[in-house]
PDB file of N, CA and C in Angstrom:
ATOM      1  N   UNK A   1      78.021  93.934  93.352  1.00  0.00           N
ATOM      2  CA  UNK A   1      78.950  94.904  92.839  1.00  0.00           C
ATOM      3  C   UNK A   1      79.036  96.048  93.821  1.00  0.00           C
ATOM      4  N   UNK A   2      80.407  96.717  93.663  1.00  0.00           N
ATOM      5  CA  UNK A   2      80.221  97.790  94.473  1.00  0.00           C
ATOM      6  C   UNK A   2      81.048  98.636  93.817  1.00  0.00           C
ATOM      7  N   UNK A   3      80.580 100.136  93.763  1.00  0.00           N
ATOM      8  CA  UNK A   3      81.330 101.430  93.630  1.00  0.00           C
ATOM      9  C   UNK A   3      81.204 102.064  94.833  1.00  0.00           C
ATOM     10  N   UNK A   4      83.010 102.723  94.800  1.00  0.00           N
ATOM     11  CA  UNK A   4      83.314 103.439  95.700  1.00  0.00           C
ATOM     12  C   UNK A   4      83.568 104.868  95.048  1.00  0.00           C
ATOM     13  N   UNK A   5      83.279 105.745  95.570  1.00  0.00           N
ATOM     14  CA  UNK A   5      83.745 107.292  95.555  1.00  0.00           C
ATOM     15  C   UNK A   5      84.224 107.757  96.575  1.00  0.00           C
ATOM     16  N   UNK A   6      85.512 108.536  96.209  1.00  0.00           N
ATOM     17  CA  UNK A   6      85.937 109.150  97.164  1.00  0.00           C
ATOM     18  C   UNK A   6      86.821 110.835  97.058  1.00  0.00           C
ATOM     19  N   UNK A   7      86.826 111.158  97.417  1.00  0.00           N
ATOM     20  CA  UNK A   7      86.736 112.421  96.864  1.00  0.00           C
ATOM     21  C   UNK A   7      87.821 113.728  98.232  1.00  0.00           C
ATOM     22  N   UNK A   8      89.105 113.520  97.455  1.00  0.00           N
ATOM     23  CA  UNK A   8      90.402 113.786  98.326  1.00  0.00           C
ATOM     24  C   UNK A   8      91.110 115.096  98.089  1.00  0.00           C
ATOM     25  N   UNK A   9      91.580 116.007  98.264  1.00  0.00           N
ATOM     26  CA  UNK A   9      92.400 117.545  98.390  1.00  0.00           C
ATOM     27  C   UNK A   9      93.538 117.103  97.237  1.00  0.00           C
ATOM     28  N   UNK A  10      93.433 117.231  96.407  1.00  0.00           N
ATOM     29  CA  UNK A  10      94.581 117.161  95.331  1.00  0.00           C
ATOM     30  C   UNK A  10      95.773 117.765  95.705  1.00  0.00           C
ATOM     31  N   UNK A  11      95.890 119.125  96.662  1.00  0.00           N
ATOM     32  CA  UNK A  11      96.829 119.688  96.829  1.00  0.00           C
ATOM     33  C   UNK A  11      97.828 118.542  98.129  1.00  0.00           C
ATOM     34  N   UNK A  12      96.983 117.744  98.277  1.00  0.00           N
ATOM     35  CA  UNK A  12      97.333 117.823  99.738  1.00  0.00           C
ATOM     36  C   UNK A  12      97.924 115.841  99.839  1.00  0.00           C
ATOM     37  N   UNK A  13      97.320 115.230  98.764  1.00  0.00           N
ATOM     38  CA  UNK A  13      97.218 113.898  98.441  1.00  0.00           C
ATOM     39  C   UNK A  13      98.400 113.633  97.113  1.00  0.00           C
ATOM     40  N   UNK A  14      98.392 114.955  96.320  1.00  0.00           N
ATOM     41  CA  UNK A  14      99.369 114.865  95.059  1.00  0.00           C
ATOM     42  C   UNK A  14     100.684 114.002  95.292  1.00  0.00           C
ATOM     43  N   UNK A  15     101.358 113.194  94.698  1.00  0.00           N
ATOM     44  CA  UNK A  15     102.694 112.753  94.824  1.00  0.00           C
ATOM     45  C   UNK A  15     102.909 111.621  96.277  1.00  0.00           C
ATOM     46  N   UNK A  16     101.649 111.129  96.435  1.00  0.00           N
ATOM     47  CA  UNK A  16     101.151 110.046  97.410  1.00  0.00           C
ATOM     48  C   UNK A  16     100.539 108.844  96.757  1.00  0.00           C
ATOM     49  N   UNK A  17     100.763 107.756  97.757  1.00  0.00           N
ATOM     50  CA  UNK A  17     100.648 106.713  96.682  1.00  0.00           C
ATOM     51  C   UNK A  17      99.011 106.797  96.839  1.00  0.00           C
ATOM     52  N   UNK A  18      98.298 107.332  97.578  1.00  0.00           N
ATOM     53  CA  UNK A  18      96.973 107.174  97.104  1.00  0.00           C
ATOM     54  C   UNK A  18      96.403 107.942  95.757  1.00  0.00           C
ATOM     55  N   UNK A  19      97.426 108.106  94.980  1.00  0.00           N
ATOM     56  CA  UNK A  19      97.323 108.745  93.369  1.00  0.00           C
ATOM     57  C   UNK A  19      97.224 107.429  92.721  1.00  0.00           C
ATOM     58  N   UNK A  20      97.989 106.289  93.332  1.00  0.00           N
ATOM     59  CA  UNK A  20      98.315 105.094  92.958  1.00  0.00           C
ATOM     60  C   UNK A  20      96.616 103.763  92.444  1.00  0.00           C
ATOM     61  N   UNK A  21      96.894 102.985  91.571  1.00  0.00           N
ATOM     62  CA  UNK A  21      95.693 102.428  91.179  1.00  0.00           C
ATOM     63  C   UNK A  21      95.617 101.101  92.701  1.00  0.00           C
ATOM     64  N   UNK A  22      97.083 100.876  93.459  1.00  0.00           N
ATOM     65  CA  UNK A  22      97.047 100.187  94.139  1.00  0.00           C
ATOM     66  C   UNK A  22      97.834 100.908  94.964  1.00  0.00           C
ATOM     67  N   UNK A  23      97.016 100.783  96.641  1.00  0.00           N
ATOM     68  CA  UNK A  23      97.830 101.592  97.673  1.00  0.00           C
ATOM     69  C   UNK A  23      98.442 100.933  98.765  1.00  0.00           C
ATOM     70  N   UNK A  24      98.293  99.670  98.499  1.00  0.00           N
ATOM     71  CA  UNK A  24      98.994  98.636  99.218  1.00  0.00           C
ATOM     72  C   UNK A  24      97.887  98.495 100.317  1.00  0.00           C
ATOM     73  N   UNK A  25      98.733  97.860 101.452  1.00  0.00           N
ATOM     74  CA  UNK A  25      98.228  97.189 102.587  1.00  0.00           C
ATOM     75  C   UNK A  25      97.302  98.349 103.242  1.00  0.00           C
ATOM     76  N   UNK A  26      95.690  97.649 103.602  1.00  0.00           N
ATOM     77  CA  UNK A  26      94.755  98.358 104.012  1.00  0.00           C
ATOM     78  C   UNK A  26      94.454  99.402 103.438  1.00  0.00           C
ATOM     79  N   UNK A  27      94.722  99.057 102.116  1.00  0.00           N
ATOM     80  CA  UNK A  27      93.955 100.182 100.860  1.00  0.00           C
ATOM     81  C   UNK A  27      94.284 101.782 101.461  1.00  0.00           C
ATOM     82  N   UNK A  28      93.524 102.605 101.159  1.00  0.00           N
ATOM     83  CA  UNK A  28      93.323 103.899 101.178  1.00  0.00           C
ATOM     84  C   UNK A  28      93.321 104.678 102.274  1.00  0.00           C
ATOM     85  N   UNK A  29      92.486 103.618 103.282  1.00  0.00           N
ATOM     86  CA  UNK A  29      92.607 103.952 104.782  1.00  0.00           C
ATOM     87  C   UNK A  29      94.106 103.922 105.390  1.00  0.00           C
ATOM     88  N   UNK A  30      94.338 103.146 104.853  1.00  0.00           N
ATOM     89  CA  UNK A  30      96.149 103.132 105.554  1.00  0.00           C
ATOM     90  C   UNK A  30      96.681 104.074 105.216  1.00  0.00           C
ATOM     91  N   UNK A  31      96.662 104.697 103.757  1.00  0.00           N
ATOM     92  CA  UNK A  31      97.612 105.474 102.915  1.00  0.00           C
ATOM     93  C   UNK A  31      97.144 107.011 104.121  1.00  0.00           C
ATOM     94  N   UNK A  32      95.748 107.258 104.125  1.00  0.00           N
ATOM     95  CA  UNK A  32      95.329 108.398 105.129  1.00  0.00           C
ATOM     96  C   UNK A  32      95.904 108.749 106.490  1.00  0.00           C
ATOM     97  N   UNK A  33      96.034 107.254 107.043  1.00  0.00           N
ATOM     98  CA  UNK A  33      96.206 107.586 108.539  1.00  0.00           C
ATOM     99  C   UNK A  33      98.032 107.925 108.127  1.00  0.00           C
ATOM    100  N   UNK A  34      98.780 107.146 107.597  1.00  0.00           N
ATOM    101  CA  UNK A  34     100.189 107.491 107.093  1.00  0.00           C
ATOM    102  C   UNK A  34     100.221 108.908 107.222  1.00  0.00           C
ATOM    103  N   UNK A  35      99.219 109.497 106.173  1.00  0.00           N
ATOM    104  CA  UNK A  35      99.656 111.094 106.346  1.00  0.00           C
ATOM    105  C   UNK A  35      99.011 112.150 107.250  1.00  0.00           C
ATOM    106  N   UNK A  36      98.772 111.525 108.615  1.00  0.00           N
ATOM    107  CA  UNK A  36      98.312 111.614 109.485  1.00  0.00           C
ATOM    108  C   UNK A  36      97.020 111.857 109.643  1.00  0.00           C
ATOM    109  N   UNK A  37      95.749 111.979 109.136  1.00  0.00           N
ATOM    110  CA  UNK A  37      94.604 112.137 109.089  1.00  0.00           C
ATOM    111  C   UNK A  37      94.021 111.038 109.804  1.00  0.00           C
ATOM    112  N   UNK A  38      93.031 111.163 110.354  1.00  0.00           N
ATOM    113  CA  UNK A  38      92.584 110.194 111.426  1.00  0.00           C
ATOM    114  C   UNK A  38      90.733 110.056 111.238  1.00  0.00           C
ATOM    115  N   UNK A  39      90.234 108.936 110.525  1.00  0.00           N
ATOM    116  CA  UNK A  39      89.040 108.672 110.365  1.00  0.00           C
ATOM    117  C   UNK A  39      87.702 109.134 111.249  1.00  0.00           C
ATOM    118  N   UNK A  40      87.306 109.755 111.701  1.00  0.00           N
ATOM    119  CA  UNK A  40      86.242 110.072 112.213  1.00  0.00           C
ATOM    120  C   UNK A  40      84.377 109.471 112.280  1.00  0.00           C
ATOM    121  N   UNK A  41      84.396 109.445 111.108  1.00  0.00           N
ATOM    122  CA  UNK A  41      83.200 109.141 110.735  1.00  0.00           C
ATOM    123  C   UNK A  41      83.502 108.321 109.123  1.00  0.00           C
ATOM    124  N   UNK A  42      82.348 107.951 108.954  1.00  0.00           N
ATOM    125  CA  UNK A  42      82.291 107.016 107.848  1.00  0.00           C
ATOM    126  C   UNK A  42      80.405 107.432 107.517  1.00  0.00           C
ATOM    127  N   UNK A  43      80.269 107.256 105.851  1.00  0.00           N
ATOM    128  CA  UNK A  43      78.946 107.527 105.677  1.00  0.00           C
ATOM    129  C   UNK A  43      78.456 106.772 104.512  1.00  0.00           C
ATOM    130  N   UNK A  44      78.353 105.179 104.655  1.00  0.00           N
ATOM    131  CA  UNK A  44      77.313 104.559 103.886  1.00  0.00           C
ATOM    132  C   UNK A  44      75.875 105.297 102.930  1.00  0.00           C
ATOM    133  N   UNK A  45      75.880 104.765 101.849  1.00  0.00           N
ATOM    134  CA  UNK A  45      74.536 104.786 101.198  1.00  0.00           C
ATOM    135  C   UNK A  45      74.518 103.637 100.265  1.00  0.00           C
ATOM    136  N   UNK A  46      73.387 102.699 101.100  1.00  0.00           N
ATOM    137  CA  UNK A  46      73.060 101.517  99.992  1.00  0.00           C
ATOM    138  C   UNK A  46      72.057 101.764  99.042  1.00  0.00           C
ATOM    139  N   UNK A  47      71.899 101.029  97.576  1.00  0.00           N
ATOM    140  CA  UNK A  47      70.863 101.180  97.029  1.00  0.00           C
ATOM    141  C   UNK A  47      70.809  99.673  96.654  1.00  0.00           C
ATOM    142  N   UNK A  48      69.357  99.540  96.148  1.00  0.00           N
ATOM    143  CA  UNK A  48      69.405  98.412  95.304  1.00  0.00           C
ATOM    144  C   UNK A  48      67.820  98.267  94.412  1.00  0.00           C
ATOM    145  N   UNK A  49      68.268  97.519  93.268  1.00  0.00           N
ATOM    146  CA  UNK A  49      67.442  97.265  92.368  1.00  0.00           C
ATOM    147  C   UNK A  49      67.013  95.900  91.983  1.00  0.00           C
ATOM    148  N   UNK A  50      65.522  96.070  91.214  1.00  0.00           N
ATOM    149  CA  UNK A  50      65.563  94.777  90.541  1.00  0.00           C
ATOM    150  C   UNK A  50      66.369  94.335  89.415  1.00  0.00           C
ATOM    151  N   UNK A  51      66.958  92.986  88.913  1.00  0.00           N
ATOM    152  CA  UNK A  51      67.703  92.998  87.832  1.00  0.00           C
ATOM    153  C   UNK A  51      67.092  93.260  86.879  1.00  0.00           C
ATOM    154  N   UNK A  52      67.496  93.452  85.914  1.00  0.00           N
ATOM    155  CA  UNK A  52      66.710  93.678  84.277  1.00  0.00           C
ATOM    156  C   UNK A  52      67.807  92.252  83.701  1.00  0.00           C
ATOM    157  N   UNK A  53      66.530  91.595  82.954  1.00  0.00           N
ATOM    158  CA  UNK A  53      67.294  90.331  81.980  1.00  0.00           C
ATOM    159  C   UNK A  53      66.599  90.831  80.834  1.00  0.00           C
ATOM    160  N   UNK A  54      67.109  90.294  79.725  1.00  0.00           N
ATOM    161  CA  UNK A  54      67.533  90.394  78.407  1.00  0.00           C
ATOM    162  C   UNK A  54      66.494  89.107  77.931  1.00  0.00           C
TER     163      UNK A  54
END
């Protein structure tokens, strides 16, 4: 499984399809560079657990 967070300028993202539940081709990253912003860095954090069964 994976969760993503991401956490964007409302003022600045508002009335963009990355408001959208689907942002088309190359997800979110595409929708960014579109409005010209340009990726820099990227910052992973994995975790993981043992399962719990029932």
């Amino acid at each position: 499984m994976r969760i993503a967070s991401t956490y964007l300028r409302w003022d600045e993202e508002q009335g963009t399809a990355l408001t959208q539940p689907r942002t088309g081709p190359r997800g979110i990253y595409g929708r960014l560079e579109e409005l010209g912003h340009v990726m820099t860095r990227v910052r992973d954090e994995i975790s993981a657990r043992i399962p719990h069964t029932n």
